[in-house]
C-alpha atoms as a PDB file:
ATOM      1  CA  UNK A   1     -27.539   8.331  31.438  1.00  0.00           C
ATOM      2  CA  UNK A   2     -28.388  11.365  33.502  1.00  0.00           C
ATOM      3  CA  UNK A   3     -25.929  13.297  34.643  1.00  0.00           C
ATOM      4  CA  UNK A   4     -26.476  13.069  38.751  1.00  0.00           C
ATOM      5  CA  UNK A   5     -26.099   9.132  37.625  1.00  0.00           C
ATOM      6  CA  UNK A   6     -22.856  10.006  35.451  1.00  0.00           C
ATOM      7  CA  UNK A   7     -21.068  11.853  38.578  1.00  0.00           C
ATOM      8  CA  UNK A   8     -21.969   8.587  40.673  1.00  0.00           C
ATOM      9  CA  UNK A   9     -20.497   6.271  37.951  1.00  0.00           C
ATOM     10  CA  UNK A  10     -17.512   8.632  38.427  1.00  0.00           C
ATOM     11  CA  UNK A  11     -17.326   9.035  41.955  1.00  0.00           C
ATOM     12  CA  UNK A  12     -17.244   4.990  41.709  1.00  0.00           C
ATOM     13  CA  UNK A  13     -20.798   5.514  43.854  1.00  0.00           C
ATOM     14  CA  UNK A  14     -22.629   3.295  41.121  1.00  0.00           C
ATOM     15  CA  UNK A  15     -21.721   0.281  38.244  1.00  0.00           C
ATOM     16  CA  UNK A  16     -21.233   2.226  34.674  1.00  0.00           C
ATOM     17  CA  UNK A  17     -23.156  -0.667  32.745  1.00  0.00           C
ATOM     18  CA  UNK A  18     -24.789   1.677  29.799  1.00  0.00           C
ATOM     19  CA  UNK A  19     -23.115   0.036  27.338  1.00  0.00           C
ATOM     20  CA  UNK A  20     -23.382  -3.767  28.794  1.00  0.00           C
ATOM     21  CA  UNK A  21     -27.310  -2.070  28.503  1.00  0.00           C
ATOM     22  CA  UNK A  22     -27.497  -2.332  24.450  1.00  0.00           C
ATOM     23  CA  UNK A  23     -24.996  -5.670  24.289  1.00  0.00           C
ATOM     24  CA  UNK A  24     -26.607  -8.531  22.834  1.00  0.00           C
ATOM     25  CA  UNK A  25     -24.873 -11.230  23.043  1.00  0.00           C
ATOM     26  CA  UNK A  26     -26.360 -13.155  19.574  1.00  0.00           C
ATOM     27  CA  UNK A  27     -23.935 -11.136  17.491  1.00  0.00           C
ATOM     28  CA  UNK A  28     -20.901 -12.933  18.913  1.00  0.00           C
ATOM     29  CA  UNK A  29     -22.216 -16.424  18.037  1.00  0.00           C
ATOM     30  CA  UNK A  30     -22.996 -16.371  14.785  1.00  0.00           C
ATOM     31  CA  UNK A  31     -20.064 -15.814  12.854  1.00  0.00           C
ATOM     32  CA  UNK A  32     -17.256 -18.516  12.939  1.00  0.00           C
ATOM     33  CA  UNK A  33     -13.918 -17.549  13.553  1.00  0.00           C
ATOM     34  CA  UNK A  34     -12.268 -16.683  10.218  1.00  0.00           C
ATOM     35  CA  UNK A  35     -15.043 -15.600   8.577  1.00  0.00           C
ATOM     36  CA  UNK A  36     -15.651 -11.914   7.566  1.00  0.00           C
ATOM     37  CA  UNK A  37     -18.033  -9.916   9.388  1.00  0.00           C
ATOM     38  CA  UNK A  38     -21.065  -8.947   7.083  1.00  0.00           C
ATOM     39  CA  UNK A  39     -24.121  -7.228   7.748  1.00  0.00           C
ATOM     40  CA  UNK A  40     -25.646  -8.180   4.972  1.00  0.00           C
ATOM     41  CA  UNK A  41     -25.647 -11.302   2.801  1.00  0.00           C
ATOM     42  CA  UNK A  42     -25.910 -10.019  -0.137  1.00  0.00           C
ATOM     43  CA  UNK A  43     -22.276  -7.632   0.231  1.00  0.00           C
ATOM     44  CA  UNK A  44     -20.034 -11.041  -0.629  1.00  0.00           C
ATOM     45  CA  UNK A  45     -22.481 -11.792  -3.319  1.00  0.00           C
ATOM     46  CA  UNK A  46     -21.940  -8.330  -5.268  1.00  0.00           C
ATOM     47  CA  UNK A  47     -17.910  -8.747  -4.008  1.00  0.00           C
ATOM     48  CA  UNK A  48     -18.236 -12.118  -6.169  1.00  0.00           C
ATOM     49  CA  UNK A  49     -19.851 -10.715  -9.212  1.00  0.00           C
ATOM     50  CA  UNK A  50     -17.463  -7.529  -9.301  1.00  0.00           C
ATOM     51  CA  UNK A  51     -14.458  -9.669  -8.827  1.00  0.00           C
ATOM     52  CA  UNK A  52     -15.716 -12.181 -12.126  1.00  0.00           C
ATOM     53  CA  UNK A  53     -16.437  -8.767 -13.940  1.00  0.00           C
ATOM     54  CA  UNK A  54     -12.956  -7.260 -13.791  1.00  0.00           C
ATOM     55  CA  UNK A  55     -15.108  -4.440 -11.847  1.00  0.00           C
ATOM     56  CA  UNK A  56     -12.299  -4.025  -8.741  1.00  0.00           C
ATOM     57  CA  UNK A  57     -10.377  -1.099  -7.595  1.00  0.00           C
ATOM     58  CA  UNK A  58      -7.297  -1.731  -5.305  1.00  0.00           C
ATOM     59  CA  UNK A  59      -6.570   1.059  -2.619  1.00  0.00           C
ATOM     60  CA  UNK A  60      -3.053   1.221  -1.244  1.00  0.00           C
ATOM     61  CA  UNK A  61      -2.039   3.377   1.791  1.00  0.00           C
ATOM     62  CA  UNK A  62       2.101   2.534   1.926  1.00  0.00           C
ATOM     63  CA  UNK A  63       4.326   3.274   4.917  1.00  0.00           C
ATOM     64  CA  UNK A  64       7.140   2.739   3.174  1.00  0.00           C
ATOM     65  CA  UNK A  65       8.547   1.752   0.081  1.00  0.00           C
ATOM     66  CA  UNK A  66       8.709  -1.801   0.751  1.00  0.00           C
ATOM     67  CA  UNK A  67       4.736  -1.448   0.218  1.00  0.00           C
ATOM     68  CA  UNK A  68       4.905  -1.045  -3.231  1.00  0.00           C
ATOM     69  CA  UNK A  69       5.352  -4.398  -4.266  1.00  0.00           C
ATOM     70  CA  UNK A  70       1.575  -4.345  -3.118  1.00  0.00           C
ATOM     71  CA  UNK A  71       1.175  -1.744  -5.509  1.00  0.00           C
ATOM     72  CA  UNK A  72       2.913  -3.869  -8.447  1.00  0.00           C
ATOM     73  CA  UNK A  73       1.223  -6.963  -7.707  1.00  0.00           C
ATOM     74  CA  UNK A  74      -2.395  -5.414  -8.388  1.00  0.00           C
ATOM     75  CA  UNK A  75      -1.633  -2.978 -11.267  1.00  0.00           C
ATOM     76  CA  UNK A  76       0.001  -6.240 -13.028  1.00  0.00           C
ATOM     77  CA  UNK A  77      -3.305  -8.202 -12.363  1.00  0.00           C
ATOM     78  CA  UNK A  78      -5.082  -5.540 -14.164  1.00  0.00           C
ATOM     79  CA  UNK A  79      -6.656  -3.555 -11.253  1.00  0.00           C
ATOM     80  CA  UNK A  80      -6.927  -0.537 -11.002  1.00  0.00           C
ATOM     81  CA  UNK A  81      -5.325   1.321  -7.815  1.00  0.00           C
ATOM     82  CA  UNK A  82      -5.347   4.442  -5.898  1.00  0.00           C
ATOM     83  CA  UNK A  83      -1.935   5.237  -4.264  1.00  0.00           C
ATOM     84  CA  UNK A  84      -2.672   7.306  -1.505  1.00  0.00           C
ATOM     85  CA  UNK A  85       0.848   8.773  -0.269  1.00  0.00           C
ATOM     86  CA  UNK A  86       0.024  10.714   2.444  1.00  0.00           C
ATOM     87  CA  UNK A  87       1.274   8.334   5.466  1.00  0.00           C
ATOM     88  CA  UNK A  88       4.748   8.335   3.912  1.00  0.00           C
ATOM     89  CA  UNK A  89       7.824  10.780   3.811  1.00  0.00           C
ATOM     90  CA  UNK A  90       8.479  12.957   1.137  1.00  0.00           C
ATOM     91  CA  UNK A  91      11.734  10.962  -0.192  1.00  0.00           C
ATOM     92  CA  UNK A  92      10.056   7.321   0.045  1.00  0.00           C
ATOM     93  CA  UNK A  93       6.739   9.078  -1.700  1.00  0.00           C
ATOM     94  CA  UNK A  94       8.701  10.504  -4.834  1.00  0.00           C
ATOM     95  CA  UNK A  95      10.673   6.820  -4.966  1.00  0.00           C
ATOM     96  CA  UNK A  96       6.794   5.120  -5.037  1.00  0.00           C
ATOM     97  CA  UNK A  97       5.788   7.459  -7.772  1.00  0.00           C
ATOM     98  CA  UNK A  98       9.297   6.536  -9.636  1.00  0.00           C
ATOM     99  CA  UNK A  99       7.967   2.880  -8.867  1.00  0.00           C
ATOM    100  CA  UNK A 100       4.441   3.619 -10.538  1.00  0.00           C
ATOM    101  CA  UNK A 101       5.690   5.911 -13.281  1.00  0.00           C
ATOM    102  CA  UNK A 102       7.920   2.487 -14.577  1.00  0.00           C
ATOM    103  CA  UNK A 103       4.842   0.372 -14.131  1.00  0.00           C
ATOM    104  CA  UNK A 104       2.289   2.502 -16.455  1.00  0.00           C
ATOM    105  CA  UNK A 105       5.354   3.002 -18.883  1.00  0.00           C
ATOM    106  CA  UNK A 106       6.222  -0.977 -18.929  1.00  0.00           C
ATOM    107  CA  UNK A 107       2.720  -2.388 -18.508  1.00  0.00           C
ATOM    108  CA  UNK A 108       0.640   0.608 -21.012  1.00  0.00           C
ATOM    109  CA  UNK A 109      -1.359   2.328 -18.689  1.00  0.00           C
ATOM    110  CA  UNK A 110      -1.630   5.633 -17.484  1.00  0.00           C
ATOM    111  CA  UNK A 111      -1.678   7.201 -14.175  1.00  0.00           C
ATOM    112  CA  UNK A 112      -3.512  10.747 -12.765  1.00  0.00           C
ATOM    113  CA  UNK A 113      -2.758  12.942  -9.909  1.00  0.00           C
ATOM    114  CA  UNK A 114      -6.561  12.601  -7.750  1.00  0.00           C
ATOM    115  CA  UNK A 115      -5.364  15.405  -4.825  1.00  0.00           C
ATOM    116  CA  UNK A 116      -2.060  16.185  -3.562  1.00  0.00           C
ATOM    117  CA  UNK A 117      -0.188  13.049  -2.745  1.00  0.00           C
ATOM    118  CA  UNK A 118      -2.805  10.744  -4.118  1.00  0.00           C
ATOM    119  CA  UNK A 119      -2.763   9.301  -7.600  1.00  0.00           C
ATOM    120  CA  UNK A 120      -4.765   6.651  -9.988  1.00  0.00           C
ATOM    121  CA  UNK A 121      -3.083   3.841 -11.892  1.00  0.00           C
ATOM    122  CA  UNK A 122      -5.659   2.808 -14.582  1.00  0.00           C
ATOM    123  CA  UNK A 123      -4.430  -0.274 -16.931  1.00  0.00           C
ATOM    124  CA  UNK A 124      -4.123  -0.173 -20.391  1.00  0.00           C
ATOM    125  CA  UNK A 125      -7.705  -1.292 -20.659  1.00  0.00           C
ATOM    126  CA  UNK A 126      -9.362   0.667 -18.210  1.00  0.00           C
ATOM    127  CA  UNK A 127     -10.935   4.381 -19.315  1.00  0.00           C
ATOM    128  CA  UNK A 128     -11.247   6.881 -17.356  1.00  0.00           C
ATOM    129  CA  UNK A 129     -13.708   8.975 -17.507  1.00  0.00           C
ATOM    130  CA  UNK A 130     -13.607  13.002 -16.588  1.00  0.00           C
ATOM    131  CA  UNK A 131     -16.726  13.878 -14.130  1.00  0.00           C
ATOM    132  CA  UNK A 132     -17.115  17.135 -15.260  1.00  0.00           C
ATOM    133  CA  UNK A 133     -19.887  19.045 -14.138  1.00  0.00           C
ATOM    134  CA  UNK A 134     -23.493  19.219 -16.099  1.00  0.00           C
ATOM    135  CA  UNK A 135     -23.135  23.114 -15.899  1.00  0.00           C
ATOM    136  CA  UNK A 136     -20.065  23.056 -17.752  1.00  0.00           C
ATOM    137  CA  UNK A 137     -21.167  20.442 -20.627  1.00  0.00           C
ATOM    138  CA  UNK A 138     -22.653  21.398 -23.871  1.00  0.00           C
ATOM    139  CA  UNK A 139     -25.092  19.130 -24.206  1.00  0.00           C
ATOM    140  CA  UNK A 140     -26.049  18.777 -20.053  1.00  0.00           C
ATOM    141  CA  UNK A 141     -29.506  18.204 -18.973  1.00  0.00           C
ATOM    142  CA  UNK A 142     -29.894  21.551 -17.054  1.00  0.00           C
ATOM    143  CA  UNK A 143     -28.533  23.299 -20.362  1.00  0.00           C
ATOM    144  CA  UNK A 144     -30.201  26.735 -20.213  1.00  0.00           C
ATOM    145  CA  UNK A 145     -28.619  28.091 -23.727  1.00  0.00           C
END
């Protein structure tokens, strides 16, 4: 839109329709109501093949503490999470980490600070492995020695 046209839409001179200009109104029949909104097929297919690997990671933003039962529910199911504790309080954030630190002791698994206020609850089973740079590695592919 130009911006003589712009200062009419403004000024009330003219109808703003630009964005009724790219609406299409196919998209909103498709999908039935309850259904999730994909824009490709093939996105629930690889959702169904991670889920019967055991290849899921849970991500939990809490508010409060009364979200870590969230927290609980898929560390005990043996999925991974990422607590990210940055929404919350100081006081309710150290009473979540008190919350996952009894969870990795009782249930075996380990957990790892990712950035400040964020941290990784891997299951017993789960390895995690460092992603340390190639320059750093002995035996890395751009070795030079």
């Amino acid at each position: 839109m130009g911006s003589v046209r712009k200062a009419s839409a403004w000024l009330g001179l003219v109808d703003d329709n630009e964005d009724e200009r790219y609406y299409d109104d196919d998209y909103s029949d498709g999908a039935a109501p309850g259904d999730a909104w994909v824009t490709d097929p093939r996105v629930k297919v690889a959702t169904d093949v991670a889920e019967e690997r055991g290849r899921r990671i849970g991500t939990v933003t809490p508010d409060s503490f009364r979200d870590a039962r969230a927290i609980g529910e898929l560390f005990r199911d043996g999925i991974p999470v990422i607590m990210n504790l940055t929404a919350m309080e100081a006081g309710d954030a150290k009473r979540v980490v008190d919350f996952a630190a009894g969870l990795i002791f009782g249930l075996r698994g380990s957990i790892e600070r990712v950035s400040n206020r964020v941290f990784l609850l891997s299951p017993a089973d789960t390895e995690v492995v460092s992603g340390e740079p190639a320059a750093r590695r002995a035996d890395g592919f751009f070795n030079q020695s």
